[in-house]
C-alpha atoms as a PDB file:
ATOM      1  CA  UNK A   1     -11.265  50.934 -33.156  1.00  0.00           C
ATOM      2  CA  UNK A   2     -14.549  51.849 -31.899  1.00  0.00           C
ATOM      3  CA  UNK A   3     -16.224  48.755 -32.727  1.00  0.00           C
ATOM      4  CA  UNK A   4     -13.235  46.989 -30.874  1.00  0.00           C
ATOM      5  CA  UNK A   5     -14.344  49.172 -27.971  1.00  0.00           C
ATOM      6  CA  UNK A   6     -18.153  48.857 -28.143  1.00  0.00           C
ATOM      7  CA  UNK A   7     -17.569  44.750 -28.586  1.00  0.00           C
ATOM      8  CA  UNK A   8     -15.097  44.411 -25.899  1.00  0.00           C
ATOM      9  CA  UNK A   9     -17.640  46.317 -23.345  1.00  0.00           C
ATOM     10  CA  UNK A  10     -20.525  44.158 -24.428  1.00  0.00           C
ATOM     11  CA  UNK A  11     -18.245  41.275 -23.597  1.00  0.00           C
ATOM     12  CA  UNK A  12     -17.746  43.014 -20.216  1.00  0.00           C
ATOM     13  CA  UNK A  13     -20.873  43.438 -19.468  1.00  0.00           C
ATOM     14  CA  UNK A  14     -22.065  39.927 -20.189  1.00  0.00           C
ATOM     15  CA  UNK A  15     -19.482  38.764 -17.825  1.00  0.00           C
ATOM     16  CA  UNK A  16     -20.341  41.140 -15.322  1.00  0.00           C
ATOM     17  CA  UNK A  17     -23.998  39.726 -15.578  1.00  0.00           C
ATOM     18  CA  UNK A  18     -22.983  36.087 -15.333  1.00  0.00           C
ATOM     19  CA  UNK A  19     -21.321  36.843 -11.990  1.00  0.00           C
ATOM     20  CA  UNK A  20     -24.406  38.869 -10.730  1.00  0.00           C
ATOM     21  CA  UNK A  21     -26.367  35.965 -11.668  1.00  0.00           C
ATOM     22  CA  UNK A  22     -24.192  33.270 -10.340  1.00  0.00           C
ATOM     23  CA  UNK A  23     -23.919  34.999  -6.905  1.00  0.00           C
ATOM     24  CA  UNK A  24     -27.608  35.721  -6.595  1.00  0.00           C
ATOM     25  CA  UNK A  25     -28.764  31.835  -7.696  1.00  0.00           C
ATOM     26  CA  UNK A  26     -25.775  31.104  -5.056  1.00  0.00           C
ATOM     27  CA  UNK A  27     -27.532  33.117  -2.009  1.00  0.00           C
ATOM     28  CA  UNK A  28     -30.576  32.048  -2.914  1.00  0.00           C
ATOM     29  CA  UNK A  29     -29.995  28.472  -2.752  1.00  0.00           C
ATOM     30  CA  UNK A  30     -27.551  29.047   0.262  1.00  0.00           C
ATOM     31  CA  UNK A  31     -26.151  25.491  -0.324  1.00  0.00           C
ATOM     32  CA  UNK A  32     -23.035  23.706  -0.745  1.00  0.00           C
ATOM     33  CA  UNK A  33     -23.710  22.226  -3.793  1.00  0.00           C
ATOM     34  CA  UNK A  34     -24.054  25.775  -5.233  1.00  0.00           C
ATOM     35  CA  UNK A  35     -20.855  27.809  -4.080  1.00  0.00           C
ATOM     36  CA  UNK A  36     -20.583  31.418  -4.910  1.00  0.00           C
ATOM     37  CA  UNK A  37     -18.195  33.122  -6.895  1.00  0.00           C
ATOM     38  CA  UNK A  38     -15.902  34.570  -4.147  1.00  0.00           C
ATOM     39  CA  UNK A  39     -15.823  30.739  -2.628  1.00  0.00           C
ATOM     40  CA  UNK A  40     -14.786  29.377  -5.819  1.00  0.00           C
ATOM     41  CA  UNK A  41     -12.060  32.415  -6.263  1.00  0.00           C
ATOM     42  CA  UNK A  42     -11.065  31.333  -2.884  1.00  0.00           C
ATOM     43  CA  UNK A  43     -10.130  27.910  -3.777  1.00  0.00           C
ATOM     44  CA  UNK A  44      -8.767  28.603  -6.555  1.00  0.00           C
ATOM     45  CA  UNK A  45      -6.130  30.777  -5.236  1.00  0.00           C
ATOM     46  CA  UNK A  46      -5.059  27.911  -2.887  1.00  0.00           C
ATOM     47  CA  UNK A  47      -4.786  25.853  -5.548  1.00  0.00           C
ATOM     48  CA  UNK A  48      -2.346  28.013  -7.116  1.00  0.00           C
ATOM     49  CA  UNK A  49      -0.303  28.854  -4.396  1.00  0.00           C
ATOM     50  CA  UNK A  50      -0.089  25.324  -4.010  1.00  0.00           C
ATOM     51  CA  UNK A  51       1.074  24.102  -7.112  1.00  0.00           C
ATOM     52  CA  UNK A  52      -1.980  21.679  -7.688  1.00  0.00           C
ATOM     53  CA  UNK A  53      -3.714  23.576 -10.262  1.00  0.00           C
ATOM     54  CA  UNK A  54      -0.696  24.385 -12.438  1.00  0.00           C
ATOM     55  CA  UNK A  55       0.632  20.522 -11.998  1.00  0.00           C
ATOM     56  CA  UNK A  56      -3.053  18.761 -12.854  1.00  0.00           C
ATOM     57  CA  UNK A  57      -3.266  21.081 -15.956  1.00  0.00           C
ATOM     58  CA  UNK A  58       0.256  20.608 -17.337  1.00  0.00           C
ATOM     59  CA  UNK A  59      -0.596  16.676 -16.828  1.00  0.00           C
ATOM     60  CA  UNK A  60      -3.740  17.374 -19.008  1.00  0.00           C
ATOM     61  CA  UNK A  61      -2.331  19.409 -21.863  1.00  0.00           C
ATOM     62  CA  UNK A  62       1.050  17.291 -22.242  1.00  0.00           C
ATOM     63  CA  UNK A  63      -1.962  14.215 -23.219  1.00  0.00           C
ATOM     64  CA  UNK A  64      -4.257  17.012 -25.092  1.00  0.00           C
ATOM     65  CA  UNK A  65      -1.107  17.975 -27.150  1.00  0.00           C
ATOM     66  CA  UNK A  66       0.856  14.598 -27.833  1.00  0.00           C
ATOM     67  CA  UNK A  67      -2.368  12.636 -28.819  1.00  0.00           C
ATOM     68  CA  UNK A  68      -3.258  15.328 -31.061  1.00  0.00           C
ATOM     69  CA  UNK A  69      -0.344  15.354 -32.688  1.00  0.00           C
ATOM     70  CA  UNK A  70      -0.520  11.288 -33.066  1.00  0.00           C
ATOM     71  CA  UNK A  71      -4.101  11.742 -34.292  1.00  0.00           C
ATOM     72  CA  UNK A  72      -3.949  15.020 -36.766  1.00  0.00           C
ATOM     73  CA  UNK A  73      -0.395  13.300 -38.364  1.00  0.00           C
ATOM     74  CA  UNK A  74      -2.266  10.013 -39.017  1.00  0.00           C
ATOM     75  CA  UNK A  75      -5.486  11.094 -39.958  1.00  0.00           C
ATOM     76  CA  UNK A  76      -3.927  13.478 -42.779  1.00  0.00           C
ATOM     77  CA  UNK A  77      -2.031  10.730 -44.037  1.00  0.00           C
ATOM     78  CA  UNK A  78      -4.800   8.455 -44.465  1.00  0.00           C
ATOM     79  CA  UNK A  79      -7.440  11.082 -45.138  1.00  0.00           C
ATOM     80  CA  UNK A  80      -5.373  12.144 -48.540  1.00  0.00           C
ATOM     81  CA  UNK A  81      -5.267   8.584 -49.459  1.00  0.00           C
ATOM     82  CA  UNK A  82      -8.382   7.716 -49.349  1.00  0.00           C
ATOM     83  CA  UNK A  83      -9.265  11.325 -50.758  1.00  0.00           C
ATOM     84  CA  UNK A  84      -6.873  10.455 -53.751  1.00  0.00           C
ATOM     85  CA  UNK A  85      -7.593   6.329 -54.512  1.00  0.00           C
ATOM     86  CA  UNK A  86     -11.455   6.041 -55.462  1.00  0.00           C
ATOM     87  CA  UNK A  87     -10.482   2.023 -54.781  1.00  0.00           C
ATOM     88  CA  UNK A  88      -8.747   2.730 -51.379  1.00  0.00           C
ATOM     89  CA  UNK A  89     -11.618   5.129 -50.415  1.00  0.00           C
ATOM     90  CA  UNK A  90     -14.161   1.929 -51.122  1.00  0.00           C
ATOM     91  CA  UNK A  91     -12.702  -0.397 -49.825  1.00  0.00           C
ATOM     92  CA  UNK A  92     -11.905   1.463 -46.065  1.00  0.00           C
ATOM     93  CA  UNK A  93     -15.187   3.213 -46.193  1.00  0.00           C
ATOM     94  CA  UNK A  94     -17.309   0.795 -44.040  1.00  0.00           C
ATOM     95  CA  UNK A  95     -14.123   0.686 -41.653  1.00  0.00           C
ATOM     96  CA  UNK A  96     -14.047   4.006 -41.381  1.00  0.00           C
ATOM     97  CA  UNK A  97     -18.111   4.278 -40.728  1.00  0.00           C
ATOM     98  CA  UNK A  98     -17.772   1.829 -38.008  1.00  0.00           C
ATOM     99  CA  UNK A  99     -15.308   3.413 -36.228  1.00  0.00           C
ATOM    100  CA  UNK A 100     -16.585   6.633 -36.133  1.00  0.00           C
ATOM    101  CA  UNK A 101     -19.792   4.907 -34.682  1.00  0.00           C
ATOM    102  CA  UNK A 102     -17.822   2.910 -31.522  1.00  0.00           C
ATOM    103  CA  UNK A 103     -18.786   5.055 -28.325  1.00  0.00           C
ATOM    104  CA  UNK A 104     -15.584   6.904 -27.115  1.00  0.00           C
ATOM    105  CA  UNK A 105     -16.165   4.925 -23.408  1.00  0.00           C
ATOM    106  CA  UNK A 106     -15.742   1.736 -25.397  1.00  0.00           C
ATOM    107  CA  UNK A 107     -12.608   2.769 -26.815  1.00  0.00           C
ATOM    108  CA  UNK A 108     -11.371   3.767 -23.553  1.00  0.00           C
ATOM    109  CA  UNK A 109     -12.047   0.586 -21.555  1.00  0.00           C
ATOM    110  CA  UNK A 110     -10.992  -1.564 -24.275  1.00  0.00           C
ATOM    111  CA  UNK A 111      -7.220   0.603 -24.503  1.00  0.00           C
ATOM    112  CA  UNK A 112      -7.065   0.485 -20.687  1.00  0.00           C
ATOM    113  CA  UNK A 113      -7.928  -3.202 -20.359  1.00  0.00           C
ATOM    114  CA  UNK A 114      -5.565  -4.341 -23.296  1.00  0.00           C
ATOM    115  CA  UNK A 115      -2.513  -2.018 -22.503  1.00  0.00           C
ATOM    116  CA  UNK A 116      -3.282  -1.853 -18.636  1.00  0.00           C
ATOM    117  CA  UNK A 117      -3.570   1.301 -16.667  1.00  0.00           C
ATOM    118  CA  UNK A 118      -0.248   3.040 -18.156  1.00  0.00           C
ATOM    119  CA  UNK A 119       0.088   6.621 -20.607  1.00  0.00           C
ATOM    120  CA  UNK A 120       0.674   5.001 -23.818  1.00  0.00           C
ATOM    121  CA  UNK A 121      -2.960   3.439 -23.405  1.00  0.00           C
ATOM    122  CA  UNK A 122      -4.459   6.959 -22.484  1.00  0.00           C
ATOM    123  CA  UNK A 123      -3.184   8.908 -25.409  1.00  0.00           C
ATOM    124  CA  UNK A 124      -3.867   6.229 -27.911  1.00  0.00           C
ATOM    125  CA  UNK A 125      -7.346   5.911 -26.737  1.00  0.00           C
ATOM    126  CA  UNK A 126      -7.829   9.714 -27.149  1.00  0.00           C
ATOM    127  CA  UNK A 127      -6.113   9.460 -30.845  1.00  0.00           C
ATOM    128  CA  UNK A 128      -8.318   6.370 -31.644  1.00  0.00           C
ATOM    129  CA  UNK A 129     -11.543   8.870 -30.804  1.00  0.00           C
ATOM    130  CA  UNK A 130     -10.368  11.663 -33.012  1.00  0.00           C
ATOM    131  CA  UNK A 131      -8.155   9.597 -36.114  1.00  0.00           C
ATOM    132  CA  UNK A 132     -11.942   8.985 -38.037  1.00  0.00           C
ATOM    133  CA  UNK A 133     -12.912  12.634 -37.665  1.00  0.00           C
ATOM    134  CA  UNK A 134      -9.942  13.866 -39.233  1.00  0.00           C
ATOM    135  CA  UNK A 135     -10.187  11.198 -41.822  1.00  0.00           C
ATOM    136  CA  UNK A 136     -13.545  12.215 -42.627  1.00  0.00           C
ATOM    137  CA  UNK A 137     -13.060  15.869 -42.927  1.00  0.00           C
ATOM    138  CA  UNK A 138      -9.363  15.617 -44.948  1.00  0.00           C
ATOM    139  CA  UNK A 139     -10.364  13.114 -47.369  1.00  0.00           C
ATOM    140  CA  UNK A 140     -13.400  15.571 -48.691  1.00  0.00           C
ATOM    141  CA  UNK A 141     -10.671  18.410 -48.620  1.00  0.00           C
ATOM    142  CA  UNK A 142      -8.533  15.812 -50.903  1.00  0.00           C
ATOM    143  CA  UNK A 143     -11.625  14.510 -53.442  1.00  0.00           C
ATOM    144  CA  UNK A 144     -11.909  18.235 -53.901  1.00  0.00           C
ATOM    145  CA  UNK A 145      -7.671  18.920 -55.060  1.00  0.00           C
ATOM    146  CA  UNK A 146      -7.307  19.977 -58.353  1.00  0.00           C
ATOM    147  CA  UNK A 147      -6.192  17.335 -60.619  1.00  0.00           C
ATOM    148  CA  UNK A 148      -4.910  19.535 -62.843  1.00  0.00           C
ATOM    149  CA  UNK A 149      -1.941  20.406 -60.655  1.00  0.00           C
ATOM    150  CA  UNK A 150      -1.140  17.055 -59.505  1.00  0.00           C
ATOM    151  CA  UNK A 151      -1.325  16.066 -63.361  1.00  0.00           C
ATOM    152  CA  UNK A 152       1.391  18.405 -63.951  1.00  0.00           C
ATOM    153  CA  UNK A 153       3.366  17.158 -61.091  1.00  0.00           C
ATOM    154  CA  UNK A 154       3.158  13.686 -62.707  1.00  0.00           C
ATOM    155  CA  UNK A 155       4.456  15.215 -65.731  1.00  0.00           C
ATOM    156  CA  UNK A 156       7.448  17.262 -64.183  1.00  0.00           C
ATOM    157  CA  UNK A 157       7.942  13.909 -62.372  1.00  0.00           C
ATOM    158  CA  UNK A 158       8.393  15.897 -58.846  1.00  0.00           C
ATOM    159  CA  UNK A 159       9.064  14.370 -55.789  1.00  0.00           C
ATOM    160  CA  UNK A 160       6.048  13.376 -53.204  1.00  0.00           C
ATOM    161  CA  UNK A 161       7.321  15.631 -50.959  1.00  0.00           C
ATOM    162  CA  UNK A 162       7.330  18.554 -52.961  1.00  0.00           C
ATOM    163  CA  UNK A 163       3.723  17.601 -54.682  1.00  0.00           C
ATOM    164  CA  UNK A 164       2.375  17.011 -50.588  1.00  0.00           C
ATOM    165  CA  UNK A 165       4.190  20.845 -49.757  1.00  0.00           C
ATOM    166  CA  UNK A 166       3.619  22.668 -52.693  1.00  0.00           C
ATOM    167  CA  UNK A 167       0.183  21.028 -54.242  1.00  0.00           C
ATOM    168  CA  UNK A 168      -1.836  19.364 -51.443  1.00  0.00           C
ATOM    169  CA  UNK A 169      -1.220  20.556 -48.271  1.00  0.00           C
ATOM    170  CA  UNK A 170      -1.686  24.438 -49.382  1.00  0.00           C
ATOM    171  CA  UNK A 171      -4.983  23.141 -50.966  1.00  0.00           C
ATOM    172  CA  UNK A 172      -6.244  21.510 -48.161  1.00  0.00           C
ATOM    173  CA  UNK A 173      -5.145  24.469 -45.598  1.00  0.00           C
ATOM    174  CA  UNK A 174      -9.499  25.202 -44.996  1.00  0.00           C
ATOM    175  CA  UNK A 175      -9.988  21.217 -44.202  1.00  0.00           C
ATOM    176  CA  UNK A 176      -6.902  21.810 -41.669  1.00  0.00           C
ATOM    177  CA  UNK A 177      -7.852  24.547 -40.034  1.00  0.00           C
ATOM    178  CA  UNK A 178     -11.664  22.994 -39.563  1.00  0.00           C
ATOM    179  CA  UNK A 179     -10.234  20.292 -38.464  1.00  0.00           C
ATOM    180  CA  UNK A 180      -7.961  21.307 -36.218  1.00  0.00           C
ATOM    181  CA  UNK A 181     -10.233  23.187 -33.948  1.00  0.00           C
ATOM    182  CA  UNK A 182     -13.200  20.701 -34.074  1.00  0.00           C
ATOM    183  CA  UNK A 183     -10.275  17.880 -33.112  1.00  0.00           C
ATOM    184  CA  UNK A 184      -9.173  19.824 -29.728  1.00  0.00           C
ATOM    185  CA  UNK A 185     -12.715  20.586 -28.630  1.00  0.00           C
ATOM    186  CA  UNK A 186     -13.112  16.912 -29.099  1.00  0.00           C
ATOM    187  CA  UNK A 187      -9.757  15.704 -27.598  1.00  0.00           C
ATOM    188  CA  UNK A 188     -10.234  18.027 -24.662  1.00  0.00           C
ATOM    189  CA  UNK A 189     -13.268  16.289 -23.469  1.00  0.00           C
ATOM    190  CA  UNK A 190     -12.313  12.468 -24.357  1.00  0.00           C
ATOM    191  CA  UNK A 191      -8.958  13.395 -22.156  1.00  0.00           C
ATOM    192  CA  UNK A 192     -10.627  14.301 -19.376  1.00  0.00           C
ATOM    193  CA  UNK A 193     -13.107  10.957 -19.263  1.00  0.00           C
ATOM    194  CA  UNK A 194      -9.288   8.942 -19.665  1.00  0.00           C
ATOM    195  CA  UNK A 195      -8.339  10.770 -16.769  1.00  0.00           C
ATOM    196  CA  UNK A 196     -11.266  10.222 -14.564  1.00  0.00           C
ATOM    197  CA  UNK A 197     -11.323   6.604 -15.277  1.00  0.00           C
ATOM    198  CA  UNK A 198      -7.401   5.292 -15.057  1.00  0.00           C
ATOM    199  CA  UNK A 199      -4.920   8.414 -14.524  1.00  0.00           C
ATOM    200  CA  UNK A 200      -3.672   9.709 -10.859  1.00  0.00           C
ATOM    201  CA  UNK A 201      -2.844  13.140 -12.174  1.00  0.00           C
ATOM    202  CA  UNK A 202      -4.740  15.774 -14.381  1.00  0.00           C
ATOM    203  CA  UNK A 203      -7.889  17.783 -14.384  1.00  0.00           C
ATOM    204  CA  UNK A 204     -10.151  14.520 -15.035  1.00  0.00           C
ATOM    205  CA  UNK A 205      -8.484  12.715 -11.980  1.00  0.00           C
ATOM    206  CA  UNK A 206      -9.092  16.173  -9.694  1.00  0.00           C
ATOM    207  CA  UNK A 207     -12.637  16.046 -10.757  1.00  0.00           C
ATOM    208  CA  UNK A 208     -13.491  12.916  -9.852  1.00  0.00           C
ATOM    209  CA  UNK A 209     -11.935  13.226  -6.592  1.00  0.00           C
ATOM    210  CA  UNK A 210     -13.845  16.433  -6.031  1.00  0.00           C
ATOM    211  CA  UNK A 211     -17.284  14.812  -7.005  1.00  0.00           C
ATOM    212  CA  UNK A 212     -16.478  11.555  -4.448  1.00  0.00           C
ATOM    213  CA  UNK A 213     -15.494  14.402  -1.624  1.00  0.00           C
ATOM    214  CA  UNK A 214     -18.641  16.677  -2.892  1.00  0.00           C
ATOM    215  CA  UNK A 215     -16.157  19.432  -2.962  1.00  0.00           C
ATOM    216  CA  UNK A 216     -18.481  21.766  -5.480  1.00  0.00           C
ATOM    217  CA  UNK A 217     -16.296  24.633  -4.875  1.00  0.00           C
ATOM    218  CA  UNK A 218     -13.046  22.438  -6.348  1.00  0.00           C
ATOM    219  CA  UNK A 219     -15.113  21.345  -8.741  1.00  0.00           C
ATOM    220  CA  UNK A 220     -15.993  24.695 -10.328  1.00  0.00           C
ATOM    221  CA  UNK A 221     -12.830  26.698  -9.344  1.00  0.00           C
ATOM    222  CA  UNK A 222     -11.046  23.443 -11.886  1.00  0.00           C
ATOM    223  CA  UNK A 223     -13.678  23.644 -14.465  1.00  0.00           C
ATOM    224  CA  UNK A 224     -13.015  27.532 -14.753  1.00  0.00           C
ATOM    225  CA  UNK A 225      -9.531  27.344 -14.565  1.00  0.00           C
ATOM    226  CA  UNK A 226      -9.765  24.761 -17.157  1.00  0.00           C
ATOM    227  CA  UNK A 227     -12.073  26.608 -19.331  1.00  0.00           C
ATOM    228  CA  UNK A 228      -9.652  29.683 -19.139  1.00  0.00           C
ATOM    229  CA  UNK A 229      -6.821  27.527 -20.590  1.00  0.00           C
ATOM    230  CA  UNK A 230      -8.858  26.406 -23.566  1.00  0.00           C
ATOM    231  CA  UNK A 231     -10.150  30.268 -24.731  1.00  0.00           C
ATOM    232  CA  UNK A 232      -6.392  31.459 -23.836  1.00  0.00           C
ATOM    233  CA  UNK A 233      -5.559  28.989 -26.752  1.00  0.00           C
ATOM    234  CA  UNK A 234      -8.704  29.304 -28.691  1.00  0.00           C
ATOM    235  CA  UNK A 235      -8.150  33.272 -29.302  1.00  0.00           C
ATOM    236  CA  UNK A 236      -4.332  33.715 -28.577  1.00  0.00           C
ATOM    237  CA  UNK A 237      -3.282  30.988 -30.814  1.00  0.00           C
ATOM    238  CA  UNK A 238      -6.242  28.789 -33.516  1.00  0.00           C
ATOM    239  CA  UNK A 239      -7.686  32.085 -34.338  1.00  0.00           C
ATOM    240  CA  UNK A 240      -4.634  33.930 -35.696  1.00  0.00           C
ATOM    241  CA  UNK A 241      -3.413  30.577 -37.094  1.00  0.00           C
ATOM    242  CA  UNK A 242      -6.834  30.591 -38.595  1.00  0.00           C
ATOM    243  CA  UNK A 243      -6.468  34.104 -40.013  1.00  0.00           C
ATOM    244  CA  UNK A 244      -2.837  33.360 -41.098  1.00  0.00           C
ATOM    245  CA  UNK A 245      -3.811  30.333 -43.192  1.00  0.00           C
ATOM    246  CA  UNK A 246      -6.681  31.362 -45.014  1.00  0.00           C
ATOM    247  CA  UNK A 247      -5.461  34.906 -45.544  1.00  0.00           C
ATOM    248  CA  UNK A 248      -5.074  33.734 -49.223  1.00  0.00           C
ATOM    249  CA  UNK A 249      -8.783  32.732 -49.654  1.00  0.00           C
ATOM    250  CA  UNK A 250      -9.879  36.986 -48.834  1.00  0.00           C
END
């Protein structure tokens, strides 16, 4: 309890001192490319009580969520097989480097260009960007299953959904978890660069509207709002789901 107190005041106080500095860079440069905090606070509010901010940000999380869904259910399924099949793993190996080498811009433009300016060309260019990482980081979570268990499975001849429930998955809950967060702190950012560049609605689109009006202030008050979303999610949900999974490894 009292190191819950001590840390939370640190905390505090390093936020405290982040203002103080912000506000005192801010006066000195006495700028508009440098707003101060109260400015920012300001616009945000308006934001708010006009509905922009909460309508831009559902836009963004509604692509965050459904093209990491696409890319976390795909890249498990082919990150096991290739984890699994020493042959499959060979032969998709130089696929795989190459596509975790293609710039996520190229990706992008390429989506866009072939599927036209529409949402189904958005989220699969985000999935495209993440599928290889989760590859990657499953199929060394499967090479390392024990082969023991999925030996016995064979023997007891059970089903491939119970030996992918039972055997695998609960194996392969660290590589998961890993995944999981490194994929949204990945996603988040590739979203926003679809937004800016073919997308009339989310925090990308706001952004790049704020930079061609030089509207600093808009431009932090959306970054912090946006950045406030992402640790609301970071410690009120991936952490405990982090906890909750690997509870068995303590």
């Amino acid at each position: 309890m009292v190191f819950r107190k001590s840390s939370f005041r640190v905390t505090l106080l390093s936020f405290v001192s982040l203002l103080a500095i912000w506000y005192l860079v801010a006066l000195l440069a006495n700028s508009r490319i440098f707003p101060p905090p109260l400015d920012v606070l300001e616009v945000l509010l308006e934001s708010i009580a006009k509905g922009e901010l909460q309508y831009h940000i559902g836009h963004t999380l509604m692509r965050v969520f459904i093209s990491f869904v696409l890319a976390m259910t795909v890249g498990i399924g082919i990150g096991i097989a290739l984890g699994i099949s020493k042959s499959l793993d060979r032969f998709f190996d130089s696929w795989l480097t190459l596509l975790l080498n293609v710039p996520a811009l190229v990706t992008i433009i390429l989506c866009y260009v072939w599927l036209g300016l529409v949402e189904a060309a958005a989220i699969l260019a985000v999935a495209i960007n993440k599928i290889p990482n989760v590859i990657v980081t499953i199929r060394e979570g499967a090479r390392a299953l024990e082969r023991d268990y999925l030996e016995m499975a064979q023997t007891f001849k059970l089903s491939r959904t119970v030996v992918l429930r039972h055997i695998i998955l609960p194996q392969l809950a660290p590589y998961l978890v890993a995944t999981t967060r490194s994929g949204l702190s990945l996603i988040w950012k590739i979203v926003l660069v679809v937004e800016l560049l073919g997308r009339s609605s989310g925090v990308g689109f706001q952004l790049h509207l704020f930079f061609q009006l030089f509207d600093i202030a808009s431009i932090f008050a959306y970054t912090l709002a946006f950045v406030l979303v992402i640790q609301v999610l970071e410690y009120g949900l991936l952490q405990p789901l982090e906890r909750r999974i690997t509870r068995w490894r303590r």
